[in-house]
C-alpha atoms as a PDB file:
ATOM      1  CA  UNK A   1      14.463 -14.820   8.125  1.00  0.00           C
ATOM      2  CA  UNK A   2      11.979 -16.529  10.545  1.00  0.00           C
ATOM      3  CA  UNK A   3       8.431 -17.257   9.174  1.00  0.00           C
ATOM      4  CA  UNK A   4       7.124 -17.250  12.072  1.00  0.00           C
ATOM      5  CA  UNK A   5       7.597 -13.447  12.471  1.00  0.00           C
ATOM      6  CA  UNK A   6       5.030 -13.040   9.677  1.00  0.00           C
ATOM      7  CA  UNK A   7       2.391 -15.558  11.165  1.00  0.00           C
ATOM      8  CA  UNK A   8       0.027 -12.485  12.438  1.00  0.00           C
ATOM      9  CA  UNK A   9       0.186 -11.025   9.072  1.00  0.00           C
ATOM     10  CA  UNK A  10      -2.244 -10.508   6.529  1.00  0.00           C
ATOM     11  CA  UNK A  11      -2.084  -9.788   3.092  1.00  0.00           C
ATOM     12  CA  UNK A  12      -4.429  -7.933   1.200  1.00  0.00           C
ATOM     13  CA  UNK A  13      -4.014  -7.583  -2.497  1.00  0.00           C
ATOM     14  CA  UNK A  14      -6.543  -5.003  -4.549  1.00  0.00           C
ATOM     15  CA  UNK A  15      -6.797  -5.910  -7.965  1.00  0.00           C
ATOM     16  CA  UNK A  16      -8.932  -3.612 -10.680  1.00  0.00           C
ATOM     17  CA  UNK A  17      -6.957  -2.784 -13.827  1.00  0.00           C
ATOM     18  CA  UNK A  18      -7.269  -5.568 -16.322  1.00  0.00           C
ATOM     19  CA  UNK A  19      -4.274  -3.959 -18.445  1.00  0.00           C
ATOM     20  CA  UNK A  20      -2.222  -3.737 -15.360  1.00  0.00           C
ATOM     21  CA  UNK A  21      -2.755  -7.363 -13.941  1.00  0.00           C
ATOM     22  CA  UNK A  22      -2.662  -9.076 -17.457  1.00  0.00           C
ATOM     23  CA  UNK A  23       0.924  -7.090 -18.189  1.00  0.00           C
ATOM     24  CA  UNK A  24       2.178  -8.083 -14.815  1.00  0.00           C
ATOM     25  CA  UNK A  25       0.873 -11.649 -13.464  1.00  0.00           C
ATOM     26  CA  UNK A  26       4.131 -13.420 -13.958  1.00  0.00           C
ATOM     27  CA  UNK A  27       5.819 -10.720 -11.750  1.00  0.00           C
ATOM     28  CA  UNK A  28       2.364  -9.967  -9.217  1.00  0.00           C
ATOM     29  CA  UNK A  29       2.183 -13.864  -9.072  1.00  0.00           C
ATOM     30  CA  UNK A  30       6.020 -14.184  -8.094  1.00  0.00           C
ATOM     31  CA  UNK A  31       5.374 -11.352  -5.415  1.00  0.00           C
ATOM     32  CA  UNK A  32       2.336 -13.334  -3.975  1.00  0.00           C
ATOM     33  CA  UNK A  33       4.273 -16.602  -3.720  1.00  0.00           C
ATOM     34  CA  UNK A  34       7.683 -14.849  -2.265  1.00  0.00           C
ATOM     35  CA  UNK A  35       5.375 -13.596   0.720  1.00  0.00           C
ATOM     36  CA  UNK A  36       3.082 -16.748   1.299  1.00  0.00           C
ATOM     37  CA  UNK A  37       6.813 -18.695   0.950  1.00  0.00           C
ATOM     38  CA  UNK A  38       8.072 -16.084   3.681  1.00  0.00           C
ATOM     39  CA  UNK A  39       5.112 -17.062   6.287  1.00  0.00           C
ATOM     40  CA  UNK A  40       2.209 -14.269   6.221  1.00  0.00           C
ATOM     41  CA  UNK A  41      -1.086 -16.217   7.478  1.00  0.00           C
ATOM     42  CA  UNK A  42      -3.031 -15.304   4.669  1.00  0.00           C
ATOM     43  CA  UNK A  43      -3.646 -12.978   1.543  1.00  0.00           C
ATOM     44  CA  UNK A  44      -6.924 -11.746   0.705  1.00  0.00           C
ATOM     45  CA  UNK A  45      -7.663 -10.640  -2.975  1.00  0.00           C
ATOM     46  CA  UNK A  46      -9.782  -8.068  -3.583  1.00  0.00           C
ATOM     47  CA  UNK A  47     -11.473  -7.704  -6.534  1.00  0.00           C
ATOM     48  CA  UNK A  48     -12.517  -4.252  -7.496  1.00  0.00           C
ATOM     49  CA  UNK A  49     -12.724  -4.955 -10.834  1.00  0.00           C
ATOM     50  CA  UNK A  50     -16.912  -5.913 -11.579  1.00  0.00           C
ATOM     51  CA  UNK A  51     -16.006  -9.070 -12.664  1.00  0.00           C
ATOM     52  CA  UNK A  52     -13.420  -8.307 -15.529  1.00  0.00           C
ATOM     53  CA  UNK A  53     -10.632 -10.510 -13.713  1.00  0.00           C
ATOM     54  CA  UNK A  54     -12.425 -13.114 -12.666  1.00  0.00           C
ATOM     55  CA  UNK A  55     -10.156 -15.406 -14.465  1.00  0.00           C
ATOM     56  CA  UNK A  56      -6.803 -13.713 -13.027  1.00  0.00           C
ATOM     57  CA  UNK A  57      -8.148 -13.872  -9.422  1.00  0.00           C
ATOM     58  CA  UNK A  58      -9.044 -17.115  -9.725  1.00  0.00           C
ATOM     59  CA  UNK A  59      -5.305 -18.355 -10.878  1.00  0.00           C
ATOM     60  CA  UNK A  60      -4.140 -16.420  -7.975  1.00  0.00           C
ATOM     61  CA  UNK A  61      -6.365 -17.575  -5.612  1.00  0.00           C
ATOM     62  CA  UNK A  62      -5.306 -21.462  -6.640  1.00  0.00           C
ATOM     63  CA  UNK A  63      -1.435 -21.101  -5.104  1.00  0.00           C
ATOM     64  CA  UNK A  64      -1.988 -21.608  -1.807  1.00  0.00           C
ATOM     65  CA  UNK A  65      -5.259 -22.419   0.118  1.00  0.00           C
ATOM     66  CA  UNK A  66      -4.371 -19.573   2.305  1.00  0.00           C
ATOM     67  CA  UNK A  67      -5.292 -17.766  -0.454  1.00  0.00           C
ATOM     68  CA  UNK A  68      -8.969 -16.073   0.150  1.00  0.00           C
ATOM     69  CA  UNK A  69     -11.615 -13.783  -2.052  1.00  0.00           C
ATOM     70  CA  UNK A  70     -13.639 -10.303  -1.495  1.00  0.00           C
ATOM     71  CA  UNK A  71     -15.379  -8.598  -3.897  1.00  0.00           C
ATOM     72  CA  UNK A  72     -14.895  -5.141  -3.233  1.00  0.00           C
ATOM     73  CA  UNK A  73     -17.213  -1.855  -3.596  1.00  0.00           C
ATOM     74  CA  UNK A  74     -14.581   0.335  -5.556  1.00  0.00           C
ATOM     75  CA  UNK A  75     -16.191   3.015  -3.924  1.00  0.00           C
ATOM     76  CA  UNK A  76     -12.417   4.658  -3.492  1.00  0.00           C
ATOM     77  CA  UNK A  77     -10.212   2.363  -5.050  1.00  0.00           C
ATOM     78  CA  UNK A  78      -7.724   0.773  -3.222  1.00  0.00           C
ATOM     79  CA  UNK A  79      -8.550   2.301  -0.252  1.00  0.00           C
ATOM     80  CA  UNK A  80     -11.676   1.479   0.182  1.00  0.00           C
ATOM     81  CA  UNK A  81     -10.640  -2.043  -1.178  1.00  0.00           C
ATOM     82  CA  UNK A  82      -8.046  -1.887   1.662  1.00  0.00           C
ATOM     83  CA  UNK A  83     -10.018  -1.121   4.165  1.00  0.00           C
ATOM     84  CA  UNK A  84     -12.856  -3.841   2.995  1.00  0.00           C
ATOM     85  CA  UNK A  85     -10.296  -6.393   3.259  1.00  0.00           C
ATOM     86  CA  UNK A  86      -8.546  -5.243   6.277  1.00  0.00           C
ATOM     87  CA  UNK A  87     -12.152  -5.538   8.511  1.00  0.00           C
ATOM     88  CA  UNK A  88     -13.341  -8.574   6.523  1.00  0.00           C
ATOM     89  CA  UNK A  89     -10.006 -10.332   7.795  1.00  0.00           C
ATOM     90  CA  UNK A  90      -9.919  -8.948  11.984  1.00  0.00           C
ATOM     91  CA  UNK A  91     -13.650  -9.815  11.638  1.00  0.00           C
ATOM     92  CA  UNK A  92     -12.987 -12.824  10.764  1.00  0.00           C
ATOM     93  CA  UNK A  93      -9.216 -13.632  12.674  1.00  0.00           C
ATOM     94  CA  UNK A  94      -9.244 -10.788  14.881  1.00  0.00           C
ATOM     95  CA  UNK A  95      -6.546  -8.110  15.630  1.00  0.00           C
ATOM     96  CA  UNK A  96      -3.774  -8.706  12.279  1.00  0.00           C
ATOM     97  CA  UNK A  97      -0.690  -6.874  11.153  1.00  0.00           C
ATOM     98  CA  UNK A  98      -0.870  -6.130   7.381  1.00  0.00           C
ATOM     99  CA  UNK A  99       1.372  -5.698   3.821  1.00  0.00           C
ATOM    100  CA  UNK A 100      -1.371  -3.984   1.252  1.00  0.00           C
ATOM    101  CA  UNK A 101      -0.332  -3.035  -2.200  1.00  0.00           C
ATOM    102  CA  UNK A 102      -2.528  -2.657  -5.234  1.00  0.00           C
ATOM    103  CA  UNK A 103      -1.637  -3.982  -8.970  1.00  0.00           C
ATOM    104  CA  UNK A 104       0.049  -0.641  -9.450  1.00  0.00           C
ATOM    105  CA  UNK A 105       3.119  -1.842  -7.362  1.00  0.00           C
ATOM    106  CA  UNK A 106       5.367  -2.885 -10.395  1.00  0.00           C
ATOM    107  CA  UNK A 107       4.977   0.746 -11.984  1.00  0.00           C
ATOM    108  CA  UNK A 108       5.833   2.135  -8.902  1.00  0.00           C
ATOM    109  CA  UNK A 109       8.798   0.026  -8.250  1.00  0.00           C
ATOM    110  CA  UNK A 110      11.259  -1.980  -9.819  1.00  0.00           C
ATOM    111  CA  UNK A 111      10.359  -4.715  -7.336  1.00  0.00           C
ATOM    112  CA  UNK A 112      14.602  -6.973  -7.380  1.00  0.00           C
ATOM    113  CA  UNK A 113      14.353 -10.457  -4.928  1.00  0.00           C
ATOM    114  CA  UNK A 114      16.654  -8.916  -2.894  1.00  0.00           C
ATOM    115  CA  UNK A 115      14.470  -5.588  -2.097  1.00  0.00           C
ATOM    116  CA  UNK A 116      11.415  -7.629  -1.069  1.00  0.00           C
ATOM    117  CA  UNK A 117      13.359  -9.935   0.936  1.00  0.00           C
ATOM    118  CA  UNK A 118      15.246  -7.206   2.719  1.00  0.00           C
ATOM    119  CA  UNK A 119      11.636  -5.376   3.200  1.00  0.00           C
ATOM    120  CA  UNK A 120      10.758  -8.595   4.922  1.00  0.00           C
ATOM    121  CA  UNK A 121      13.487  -8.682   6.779  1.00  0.00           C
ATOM    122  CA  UNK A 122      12.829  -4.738   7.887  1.00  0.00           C
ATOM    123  CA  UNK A 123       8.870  -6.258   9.168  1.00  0.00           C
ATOM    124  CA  UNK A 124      10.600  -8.929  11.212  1.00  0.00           C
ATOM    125  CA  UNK A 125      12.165  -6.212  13.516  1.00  0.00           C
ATOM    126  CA  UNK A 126       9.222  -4.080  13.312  1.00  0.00           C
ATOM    127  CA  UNK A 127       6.607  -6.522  14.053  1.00  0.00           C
ATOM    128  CA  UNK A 128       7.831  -6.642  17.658  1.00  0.00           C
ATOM    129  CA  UNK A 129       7.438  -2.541  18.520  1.00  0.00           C
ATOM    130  CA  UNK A 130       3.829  -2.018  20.156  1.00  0.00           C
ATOM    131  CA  UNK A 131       3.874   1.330  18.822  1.00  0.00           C
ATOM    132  CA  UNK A 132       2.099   1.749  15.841  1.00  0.00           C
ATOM    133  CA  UNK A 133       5.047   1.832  12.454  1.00  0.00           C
ATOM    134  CA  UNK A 134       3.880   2.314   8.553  1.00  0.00           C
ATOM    135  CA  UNK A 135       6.507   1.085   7.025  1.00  0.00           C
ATOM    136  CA  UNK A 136       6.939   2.026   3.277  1.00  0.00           C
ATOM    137  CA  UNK A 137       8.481   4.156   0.625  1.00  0.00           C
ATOM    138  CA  UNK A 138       8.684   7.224   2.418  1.00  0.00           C
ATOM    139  CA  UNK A 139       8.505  10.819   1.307  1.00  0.00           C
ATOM    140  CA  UNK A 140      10.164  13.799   3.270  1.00  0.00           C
ATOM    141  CA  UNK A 141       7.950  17.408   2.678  1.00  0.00           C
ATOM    142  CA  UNK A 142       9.930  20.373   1.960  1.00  0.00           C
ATOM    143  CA  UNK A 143       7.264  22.063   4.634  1.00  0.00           C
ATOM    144  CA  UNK A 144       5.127  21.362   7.563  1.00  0.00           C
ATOM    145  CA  UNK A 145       1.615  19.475   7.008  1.00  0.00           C
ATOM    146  CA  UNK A 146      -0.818  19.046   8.417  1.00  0.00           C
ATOM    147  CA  UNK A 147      -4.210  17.016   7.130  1.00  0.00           C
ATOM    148  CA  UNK A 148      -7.245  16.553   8.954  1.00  0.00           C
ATOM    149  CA  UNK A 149      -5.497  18.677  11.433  1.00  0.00           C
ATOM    150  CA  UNK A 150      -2.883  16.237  12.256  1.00  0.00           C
ATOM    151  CA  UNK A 151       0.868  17.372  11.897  1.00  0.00           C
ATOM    152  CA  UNK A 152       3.521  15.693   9.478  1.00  0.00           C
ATOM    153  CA  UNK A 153       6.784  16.684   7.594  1.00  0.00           C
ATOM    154  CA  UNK A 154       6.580  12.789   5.612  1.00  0.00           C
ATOM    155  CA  UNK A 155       4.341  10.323   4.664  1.00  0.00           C
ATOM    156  CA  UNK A 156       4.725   6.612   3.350  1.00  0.00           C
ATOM    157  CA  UNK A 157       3.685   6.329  -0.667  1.00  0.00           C
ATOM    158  CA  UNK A 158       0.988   3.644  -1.141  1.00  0.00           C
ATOM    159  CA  UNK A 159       2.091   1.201  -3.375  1.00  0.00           C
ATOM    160  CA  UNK A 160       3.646  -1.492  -0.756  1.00  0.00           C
ATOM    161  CA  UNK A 161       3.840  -1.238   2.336  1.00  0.00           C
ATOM    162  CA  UNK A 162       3.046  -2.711   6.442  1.00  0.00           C
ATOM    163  CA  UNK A 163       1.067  -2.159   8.579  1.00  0.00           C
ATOM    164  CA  UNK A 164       1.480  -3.544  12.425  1.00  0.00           C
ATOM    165  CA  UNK A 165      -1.399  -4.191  14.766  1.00  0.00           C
ATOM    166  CA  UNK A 166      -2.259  -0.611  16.227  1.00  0.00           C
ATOM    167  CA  UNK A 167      -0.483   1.168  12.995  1.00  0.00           C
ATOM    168  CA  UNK A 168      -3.732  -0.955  10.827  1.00  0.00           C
ATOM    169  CA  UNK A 169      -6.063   0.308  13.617  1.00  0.00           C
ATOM    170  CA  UNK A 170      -5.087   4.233  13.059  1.00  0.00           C
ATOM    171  CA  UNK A 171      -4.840   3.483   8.714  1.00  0.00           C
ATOM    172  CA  UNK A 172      -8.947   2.076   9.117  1.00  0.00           C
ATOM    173  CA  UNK A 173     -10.201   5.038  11.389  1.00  0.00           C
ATOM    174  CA  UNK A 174      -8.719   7.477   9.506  1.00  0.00           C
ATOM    175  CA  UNK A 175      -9.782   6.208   6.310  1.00  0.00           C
ATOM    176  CA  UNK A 176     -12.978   6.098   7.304  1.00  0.00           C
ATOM    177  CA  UNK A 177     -12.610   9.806   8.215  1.00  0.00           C
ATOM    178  CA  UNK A 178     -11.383  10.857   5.055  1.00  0.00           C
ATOM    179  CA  UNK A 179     -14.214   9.318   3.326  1.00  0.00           C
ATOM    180  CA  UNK A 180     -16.638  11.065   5.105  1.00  0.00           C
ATOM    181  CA  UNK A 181     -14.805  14.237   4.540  1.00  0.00           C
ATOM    182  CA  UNK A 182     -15.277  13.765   1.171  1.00  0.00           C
ATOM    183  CA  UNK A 183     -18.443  13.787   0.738  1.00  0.00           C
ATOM    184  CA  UNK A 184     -18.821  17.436   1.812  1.00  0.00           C
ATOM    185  CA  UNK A 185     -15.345  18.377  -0.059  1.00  0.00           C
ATOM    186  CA  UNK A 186     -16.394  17.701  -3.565  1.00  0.00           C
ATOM    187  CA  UNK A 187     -19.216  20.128  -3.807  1.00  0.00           C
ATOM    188  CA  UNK A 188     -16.492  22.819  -3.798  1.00  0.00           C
ATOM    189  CA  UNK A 189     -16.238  25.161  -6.774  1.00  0.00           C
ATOM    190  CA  UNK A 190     -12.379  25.494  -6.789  1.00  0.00           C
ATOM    191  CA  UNK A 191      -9.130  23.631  -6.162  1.00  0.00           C
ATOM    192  CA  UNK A 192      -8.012  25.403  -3.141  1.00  0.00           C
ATOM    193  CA  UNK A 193     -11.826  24.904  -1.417  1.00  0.00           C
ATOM    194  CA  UNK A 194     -11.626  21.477  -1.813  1.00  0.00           C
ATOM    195  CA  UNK A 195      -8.439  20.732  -0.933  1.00  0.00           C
ATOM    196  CA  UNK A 196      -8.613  23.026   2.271  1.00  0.00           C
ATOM    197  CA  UNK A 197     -11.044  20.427   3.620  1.00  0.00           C
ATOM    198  CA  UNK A 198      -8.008  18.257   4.096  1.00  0.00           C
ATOM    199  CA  UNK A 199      -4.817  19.875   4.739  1.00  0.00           C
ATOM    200  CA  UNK A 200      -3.938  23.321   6.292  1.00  0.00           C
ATOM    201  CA  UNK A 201      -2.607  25.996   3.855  1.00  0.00           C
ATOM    202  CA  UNK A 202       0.653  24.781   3.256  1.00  0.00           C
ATOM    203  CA  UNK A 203      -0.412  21.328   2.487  1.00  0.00           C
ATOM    204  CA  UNK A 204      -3.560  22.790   0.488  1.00  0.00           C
ATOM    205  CA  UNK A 205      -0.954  25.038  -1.766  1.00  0.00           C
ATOM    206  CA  UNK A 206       1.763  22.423  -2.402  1.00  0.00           C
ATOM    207  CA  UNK A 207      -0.396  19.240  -2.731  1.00  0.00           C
ATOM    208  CA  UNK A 208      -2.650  21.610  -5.268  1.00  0.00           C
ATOM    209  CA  UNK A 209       1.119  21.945  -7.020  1.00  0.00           C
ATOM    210  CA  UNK A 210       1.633  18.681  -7.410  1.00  0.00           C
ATOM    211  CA  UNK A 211      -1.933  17.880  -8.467  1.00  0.00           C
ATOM    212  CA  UNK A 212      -3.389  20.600 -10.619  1.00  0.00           C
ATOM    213  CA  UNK A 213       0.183  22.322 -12.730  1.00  0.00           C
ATOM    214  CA  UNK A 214       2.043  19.489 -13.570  1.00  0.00           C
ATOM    215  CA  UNK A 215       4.059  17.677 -10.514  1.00  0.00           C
ATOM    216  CA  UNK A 216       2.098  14.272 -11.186  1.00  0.00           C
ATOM    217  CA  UNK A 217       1.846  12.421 -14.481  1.00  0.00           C
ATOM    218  CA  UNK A 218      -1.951  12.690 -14.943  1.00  0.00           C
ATOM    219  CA  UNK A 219      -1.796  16.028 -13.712  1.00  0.00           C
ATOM    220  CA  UNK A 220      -4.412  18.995 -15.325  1.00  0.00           C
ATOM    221  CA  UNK A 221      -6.356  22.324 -14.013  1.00  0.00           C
ATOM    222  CA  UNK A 222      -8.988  21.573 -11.864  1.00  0.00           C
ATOM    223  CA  UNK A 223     -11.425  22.525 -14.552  1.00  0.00           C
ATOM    224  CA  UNK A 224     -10.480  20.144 -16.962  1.00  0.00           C
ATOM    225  CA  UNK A 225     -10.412  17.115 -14.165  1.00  0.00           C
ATOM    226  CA  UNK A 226     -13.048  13.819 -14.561  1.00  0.00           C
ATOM    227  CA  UNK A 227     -14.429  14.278 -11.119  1.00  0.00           C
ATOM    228  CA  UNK A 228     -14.365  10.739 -10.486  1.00  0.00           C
ATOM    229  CA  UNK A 229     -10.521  10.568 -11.350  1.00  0.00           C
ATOM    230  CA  UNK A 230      -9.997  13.676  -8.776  1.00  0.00           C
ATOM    231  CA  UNK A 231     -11.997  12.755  -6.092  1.00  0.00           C
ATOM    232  CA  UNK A 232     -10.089   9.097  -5.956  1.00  0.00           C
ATOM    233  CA  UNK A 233      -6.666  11.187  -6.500  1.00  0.00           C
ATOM    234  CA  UNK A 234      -7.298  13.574  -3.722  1.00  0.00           C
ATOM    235  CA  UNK A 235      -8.620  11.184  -1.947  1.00  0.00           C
ATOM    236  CA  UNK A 236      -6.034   8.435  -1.794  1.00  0.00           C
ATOM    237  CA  UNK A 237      -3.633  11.535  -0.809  1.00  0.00           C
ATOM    238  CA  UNK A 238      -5.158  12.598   1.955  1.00  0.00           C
ATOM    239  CA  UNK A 239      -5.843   9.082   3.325  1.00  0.00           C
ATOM    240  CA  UNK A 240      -2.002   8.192   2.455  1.00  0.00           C
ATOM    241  CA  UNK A 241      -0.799  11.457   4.035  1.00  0.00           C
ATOM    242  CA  UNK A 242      -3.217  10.477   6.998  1.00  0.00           C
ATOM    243  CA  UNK A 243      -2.220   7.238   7.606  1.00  0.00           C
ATOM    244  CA  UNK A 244       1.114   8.465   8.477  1.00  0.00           C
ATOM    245  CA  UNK A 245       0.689  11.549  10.337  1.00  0.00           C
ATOM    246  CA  UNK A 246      -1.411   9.319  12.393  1.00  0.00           C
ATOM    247  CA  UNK A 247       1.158   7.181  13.412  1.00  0.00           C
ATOM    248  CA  UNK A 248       3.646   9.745  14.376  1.00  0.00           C
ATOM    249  CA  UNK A 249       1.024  11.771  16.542  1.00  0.00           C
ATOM    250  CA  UNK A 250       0.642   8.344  18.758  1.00  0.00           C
ATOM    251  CA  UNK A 251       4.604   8.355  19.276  1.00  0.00           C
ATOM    252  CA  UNK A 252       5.067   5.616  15.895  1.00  0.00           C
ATOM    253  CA  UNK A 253       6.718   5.716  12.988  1.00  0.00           C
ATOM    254  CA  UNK A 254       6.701   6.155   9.400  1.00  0.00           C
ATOM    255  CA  UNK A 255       9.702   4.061   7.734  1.00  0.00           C
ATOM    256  CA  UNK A 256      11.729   3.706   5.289  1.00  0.00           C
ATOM    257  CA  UNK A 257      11.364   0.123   3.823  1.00  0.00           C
ATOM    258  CA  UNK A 258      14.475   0.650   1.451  1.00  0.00           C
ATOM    259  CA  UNK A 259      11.982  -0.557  -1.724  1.00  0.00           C
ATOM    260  CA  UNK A 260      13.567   2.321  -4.214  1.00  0.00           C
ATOM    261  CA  UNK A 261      17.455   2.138  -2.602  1.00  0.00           C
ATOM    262  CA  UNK A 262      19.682   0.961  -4.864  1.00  0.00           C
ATOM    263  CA  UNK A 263      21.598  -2.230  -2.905  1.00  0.00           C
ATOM    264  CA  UNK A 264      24.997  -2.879  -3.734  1.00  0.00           C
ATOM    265  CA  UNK A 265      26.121  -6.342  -5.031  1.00  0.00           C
ATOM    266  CA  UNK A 266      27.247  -7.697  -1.925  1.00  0.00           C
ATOM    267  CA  UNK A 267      24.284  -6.776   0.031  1.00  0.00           C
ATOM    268  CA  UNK A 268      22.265  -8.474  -2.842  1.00  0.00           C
ATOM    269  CA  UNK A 269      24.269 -11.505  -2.765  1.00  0.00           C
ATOM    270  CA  UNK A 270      23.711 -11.743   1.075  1.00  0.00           C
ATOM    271  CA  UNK A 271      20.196 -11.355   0.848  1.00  0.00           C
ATOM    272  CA  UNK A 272      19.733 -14.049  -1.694  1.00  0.00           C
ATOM    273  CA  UNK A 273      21.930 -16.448   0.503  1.00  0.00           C
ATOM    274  CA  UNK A 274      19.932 -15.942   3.495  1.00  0.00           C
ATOM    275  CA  UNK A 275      16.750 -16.423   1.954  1.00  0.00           C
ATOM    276  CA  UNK A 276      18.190 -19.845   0.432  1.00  0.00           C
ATOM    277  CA  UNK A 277      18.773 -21.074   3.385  1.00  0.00           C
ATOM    278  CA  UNK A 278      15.516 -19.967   4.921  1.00  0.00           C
ATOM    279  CA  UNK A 279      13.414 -21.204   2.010  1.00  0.00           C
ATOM    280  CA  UNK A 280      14.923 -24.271   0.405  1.00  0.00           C
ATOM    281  CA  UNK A 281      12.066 -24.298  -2.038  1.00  0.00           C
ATOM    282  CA  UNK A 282      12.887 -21.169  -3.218  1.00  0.00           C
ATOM    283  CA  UNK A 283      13.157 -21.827  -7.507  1.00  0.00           C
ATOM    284  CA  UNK A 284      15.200 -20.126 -10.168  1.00  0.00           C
ATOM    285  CA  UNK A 285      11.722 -20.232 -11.778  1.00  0.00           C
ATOM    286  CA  UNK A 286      10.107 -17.531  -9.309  1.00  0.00           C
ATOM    287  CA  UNK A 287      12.868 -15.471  -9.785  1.00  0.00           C
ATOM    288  CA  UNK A 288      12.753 -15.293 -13.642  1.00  0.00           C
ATOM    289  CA  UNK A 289       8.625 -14.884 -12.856  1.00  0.00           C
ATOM    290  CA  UNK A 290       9.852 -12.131 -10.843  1.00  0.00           C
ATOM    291  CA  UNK A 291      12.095 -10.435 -13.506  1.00  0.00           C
ATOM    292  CA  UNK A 292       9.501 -10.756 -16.192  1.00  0.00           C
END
């Protein structure tokens, strides 16, 4: 793996869940380390937390001075966080390829050496395509999409993932569009009126599935939701659907990083070599960090 590949690359990191971040900092700080080891130009914390990791983010922010700070609005969670911290950094370095993930990532993913250097490995070859790639976990629909008006059949999940140069572009503008569609969507009386103010019917019936009868975890009838909790739910699915769509209107692609693939033994063994070699100071210690 060449570093250098990752030199145009930003990190940014949104932090907010005290219980999350305080179960996982071994493992989030072993992720933060493998990537500034692997030669992104930066990682920018965000903190959307009012102040209750100040003491976390501050231990992160102390392994590398490429390390850097925002204090975020939470307005939308992560995405608003990600969005914050993706204009704070091409304001302040200009155009930027990024890897965003929130402290969520470890429940999302059981997050092996080998899968994040292989995912590395994958934004090496896509780093040199000028059309714009999302590169994630991805997820195929079993029907056609569309949200915002824009046509899809799969998205990438937002729990880690990279963005290049025009890919980041598309993921800002159409976050930004979201959020303005949301303030007119949540003064609907209903599930399927809100919703419709995102995706066309299809979308509206099996996203509403998923949401309000029992496809996700924290799922519950629309009556019964905290409107704070659903707005930053439907929210972060239409701007995660978005995203994606985006990228495959302007002739891009959303792909598959690999992250939940099971690797076989030898392929894990070869990946662990080669980033050996790459990285002599690569410690036994980051790896048990990493295992937890």
């Amino acid at each position: 793996m060449n570093p250098s590949n990752l030199r145009n690359t930003w990190v940014v990191f949104c932090l907010y869940s005290k219980e999350r971040v305080t179960k996982n900092q071994k493992k989030l700080e072993a992720l933060l380390e493998i990537l500034l080891r692997g030669g992104v130009e930066g990682v920018l914390l965000v903190d959307n937390s009012d102040g209750a990791l100040k003491t976390e983010i501050e231990h992160f922010a102390g392994l590398s001075p490429r390390v850097q700070q925002l204090k975020g609005s939470n307005t939308y969670a992560e995405f608003s966080a990600w969005v914050e911290g993706m204009e704070s950094v091409k304001a302040e370095h200009g155009e930027k390829s990024f890897i965003l993930f929130n402290d969520t990532v470890f429940s999302h993913f059981k997050l092996f050496f080998w899968k994040i250097i292989n995912f590395l490995g994958q934004i090496e070859h896509y780093s040199q395509l000028e059309k714009p790639v999302q590169l994630g976990e991805t997820v195929k629909l079993p029907y056609q999409s569309a949200v915002l008006g824009v046509p899809h059949k799969h998205f990438v999940r937002s729990a880690l993932f990279y963005l290049n140069v025009s890919a980041s572009n598309l993921f800002v503008t159409g976050s930004h569009e979201v959020f303005k569609q949301a303030d007119i969507a949540f003064n609907a009386r209903n599930s399927f009126d809100l919703l419709k103010h995102f995706f066309n019917e299809s979308g509206v019936y099996h996203v509403g599935r998923w949401l309000f009868s029992g496809g996700w975890y924290g799922s519950r009838p629309f009556e019964e939701f905290e409107q704070r909790i659903l707005q930053l739910k439907v929210i972060a699915i239409a701007c995660e659907h978005l995203a994606s769509a985006n990228c495959i209107q302007h002739g891009g692609q959303a792909a598959d990083s690999n992250l939940q693939r099971n690797f076989k033994l030898s392929e894990q063994l070869r990946l662990i070599k080669t980033q050996l070699v790459s990285h002599p100071l690569f410690s036994l210690r980051m790896l048990r960090k990493l295992k937890g």
